[in-house]
C-alpha atoms as a PDB file:
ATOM      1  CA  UNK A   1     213.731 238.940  45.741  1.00  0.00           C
ATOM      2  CA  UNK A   2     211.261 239.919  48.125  1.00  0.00           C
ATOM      3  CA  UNK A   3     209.711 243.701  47.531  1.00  0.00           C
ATOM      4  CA  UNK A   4     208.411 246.036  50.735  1.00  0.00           C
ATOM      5  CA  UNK A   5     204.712 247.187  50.259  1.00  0.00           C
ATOM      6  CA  UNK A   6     204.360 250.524  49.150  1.00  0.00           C
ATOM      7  CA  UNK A   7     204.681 253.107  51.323  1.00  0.00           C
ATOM      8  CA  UNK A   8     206.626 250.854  53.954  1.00  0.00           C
ATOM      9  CA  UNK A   9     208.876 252.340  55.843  1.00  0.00           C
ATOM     10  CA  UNK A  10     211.577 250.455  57.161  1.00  0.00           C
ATOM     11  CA  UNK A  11     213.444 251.600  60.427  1.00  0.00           C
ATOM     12  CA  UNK A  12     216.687 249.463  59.794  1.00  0.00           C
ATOM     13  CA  UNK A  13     217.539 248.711  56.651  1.00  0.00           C
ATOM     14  CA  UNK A  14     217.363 245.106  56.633  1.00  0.00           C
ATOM     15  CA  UNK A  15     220.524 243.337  57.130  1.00  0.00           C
ATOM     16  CA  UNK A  16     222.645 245.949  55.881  1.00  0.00           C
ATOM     17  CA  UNK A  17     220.885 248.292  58.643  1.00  0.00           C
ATOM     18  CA  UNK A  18     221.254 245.644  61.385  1.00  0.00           C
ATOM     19  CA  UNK A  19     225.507 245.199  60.734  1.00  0.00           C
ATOM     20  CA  UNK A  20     225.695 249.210  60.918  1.00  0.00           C
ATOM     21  CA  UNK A  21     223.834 248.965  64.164  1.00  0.00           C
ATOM     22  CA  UNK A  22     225.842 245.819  65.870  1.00  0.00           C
ATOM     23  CA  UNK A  23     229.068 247.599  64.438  1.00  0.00           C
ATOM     24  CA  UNK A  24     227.666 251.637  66.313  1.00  0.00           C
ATOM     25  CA  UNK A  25     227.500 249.262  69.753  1.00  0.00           C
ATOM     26  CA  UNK A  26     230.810 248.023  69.202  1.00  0.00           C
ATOM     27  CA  UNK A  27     232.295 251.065  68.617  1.00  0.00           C
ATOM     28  CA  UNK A  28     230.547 252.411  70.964  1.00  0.00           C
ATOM     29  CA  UNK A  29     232.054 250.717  73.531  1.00  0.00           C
ATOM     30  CA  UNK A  30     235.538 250.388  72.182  1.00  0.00           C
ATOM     31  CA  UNK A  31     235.620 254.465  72.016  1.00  0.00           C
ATOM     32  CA  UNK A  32     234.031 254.356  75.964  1.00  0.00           C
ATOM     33  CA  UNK A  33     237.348 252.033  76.799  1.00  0.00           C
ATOM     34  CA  UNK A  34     239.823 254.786  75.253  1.00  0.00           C
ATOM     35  CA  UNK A  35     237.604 257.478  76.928  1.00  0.00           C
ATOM     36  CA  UNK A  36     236.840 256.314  80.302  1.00  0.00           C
ATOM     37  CA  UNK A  37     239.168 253.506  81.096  1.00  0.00           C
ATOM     38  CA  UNK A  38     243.029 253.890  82.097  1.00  0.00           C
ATOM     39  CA  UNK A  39     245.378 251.868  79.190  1.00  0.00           C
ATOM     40  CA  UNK A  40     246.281 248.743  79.407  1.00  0.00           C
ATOM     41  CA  UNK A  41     250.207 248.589  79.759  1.00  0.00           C
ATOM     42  CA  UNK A  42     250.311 246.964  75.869  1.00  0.00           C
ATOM     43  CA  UNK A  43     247.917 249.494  74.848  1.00  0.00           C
ATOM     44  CA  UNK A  44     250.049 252.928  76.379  1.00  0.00           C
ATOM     45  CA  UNK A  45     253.061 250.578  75.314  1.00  0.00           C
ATOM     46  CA  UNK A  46     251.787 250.501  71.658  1.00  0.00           C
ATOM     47  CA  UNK A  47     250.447 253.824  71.668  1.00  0.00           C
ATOM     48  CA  UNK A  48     252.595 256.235  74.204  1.00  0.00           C
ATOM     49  CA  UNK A  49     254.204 257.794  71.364  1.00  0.00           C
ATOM     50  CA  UNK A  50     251.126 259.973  71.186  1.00  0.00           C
ATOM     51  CA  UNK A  51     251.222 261.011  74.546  1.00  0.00           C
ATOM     52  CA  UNK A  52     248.343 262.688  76.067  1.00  0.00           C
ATOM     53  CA  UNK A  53     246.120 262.070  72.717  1.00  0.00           C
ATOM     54  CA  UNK A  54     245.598 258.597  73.632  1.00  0.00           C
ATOM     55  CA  UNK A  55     242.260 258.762  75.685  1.00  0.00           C
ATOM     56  CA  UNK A  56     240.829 261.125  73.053  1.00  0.00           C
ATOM     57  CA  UNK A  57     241.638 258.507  70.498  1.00  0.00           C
ATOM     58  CA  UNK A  58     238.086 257.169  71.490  1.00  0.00           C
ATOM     59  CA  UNK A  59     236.347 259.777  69.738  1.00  0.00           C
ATOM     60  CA  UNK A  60     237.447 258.210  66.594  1.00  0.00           C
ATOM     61  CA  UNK A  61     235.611 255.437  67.519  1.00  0.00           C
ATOM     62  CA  UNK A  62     232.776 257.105  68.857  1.00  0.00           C
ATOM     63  CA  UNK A  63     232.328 259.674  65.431  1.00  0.00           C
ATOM     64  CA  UNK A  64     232.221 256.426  63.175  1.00  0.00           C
ATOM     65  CA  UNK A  65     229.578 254.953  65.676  1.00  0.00           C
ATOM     66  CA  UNK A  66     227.334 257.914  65.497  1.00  0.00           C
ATOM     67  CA  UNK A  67     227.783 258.074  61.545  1.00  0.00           C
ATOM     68  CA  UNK A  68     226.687 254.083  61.794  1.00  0.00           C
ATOM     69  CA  UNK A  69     223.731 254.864  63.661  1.00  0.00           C
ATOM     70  CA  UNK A  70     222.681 257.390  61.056  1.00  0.00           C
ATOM     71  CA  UNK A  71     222.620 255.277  58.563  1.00  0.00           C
ATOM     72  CA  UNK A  72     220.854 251.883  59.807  1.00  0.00           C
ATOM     73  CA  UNK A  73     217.460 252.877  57.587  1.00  0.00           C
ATOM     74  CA  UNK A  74     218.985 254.002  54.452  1.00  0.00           C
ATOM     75  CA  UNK A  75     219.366 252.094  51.278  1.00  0.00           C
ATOM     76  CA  UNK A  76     222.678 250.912  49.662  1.00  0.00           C
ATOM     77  CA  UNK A  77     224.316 253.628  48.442  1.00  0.00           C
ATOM     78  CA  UNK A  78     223.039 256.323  50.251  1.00  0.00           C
ATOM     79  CA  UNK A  79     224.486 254.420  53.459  1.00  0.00           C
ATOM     80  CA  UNK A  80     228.299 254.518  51.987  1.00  0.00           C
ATOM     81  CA  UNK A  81     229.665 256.773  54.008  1.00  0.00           C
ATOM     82  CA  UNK A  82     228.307 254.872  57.554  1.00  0.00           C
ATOM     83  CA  UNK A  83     230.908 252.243  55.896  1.00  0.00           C
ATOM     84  CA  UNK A  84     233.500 254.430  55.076  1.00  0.00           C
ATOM     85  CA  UNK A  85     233.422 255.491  58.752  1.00  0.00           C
ATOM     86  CA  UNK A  86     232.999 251.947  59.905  1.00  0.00           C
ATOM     87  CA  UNK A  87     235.989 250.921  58.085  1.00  0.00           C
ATOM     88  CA  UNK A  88     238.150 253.855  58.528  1.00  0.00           C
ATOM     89  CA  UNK A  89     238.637 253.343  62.333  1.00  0.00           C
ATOM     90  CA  UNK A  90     239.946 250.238  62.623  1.00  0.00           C
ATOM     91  CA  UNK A  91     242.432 250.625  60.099  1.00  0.00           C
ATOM     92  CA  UNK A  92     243.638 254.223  61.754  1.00  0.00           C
ATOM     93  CA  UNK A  93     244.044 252.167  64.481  1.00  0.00           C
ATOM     94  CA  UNK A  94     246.017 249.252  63.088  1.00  0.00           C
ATOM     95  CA  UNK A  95     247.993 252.168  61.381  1.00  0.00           C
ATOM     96  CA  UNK A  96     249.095 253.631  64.701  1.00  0.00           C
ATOM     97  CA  UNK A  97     249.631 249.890  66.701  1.00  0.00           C
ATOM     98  CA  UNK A  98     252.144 249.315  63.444  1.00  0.00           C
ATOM     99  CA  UNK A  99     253.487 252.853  64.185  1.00  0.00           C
ATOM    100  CA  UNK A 100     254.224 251.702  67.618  1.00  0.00           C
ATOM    101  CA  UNK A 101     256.138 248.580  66.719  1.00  0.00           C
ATOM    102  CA  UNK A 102     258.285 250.753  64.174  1.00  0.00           C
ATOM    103  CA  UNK A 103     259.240 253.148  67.094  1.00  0.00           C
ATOM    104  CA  UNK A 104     259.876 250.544  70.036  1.00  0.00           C
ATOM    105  CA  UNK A 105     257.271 248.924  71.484  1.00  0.00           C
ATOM    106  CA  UNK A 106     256.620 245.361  71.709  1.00  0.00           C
ATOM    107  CA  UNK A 107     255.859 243.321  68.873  1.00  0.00           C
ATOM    108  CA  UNK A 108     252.866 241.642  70.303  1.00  0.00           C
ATOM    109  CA  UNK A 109     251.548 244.912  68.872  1.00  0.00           C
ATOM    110  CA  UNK A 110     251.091 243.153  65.459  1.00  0.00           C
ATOM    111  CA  UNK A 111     248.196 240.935  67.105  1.00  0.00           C
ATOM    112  CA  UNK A 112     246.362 244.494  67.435  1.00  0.00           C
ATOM    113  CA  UNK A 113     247.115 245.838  63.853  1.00  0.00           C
ATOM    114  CA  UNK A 114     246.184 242.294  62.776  1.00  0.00           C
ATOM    115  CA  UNK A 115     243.034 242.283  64.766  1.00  0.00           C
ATOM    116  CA  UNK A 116     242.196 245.829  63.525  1.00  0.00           C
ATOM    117  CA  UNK A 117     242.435 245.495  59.753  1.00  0.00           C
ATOM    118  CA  UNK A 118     240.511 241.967  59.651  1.00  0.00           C
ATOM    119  CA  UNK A 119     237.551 244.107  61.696  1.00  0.00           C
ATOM    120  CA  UNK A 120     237.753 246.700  58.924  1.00  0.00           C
ATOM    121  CA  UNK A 121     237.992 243.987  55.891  1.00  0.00           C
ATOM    122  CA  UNK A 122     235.118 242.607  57.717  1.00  0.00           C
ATOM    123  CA  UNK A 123     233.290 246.023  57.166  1.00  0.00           C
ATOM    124  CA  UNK A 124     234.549 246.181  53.539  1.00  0.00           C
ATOM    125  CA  UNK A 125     233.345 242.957  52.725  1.00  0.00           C
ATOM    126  CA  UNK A 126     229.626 243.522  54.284  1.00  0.00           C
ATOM    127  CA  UNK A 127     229.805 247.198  52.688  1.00  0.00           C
ATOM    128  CA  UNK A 128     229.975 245.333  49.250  1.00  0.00           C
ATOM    129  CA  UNK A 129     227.023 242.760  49.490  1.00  0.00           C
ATOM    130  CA  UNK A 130     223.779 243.969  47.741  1.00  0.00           C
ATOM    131  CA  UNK A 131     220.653 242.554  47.345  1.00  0.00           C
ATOM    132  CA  UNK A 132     216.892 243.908  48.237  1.00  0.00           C
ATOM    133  CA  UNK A 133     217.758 241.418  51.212  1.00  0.00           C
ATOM    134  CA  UNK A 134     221.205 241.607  51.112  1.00  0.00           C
ATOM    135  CA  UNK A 135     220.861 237.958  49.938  1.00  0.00           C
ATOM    136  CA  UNK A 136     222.493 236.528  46.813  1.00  0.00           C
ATOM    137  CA  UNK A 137     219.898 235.793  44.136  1.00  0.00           C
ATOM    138  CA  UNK A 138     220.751 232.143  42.918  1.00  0.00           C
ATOM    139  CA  UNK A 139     219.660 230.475  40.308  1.00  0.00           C
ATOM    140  CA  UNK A 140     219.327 226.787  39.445  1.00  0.00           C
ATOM    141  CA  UNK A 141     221.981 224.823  37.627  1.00  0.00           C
ATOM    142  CA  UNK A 142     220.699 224.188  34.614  1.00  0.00           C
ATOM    143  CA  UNK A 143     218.324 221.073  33.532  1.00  0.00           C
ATOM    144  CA  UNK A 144     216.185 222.011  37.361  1.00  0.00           C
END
């Protein structure tokens, strides 16, 4: 494991840091589609049972983003809720796609839930890897 020099500081948290800013871009965006663009017809299909709170859906997005971006230069642990945030969106949103299908609309809406809980796995899975590096230490097999 490598160690910083003392007194070091480190503006993103190594890889850890650099996922929580790729991730605050992405949702960055996705919660500037809900915002500024107009729904795609599977998208108001999907999600017209909430009516007019549709567009401000994007500030779900855009709340875990900013929480992301906080959290880029601290250590694991102290950076925990940046991934509760980064995992709590997308599986809202797969929550209300599936709420869709139950109430009507098409059930190409599955391909969206899907698509939204794999992205937040995704964040669960990088939210568990440790490491001073974020690498796994490995040792030899024995008799090397």
């Amino acid at each position: 494991m490598r160690k910083t020099l003392a007194g070091q500081r480190r503006i993103i948290n190594g890889r850890r840091g650099s996922f929580q800013l790729l991730f605050a871009f992405v949702y960055l965006i996705l919660g500037a589609s809900f915002l500024l663009a107009s729904p795609s017809p599977s998208r108001q299909a999907a999600l017209g049972w909430l009516g007019v709170l549709v567009p401000h859906l994007g500030y779900i997005w855009i709340i875990a983003a900013i929480l992301a971006l906080t959290a880029v230069h601290k250590a694991r642990g102290d950076d925990s809720y940046s991934y509760a945030a980064l995992t709590f969106a997308p599986i809202i949103f797969g929550g209300l796609f599936l709420i869709g299908i139950a109430l009507g609309a098409p059930a190409t809406g599955f391909i969206s839930t899907a698509t939204y809980w794999l992205l937040g796995a995704a964040v669960m899975v990088v939210s568990g890897m440790s490491g001073d590096n974020d690498r796994c230490a490995r040792t030899p097999p024995d008799g090397q």
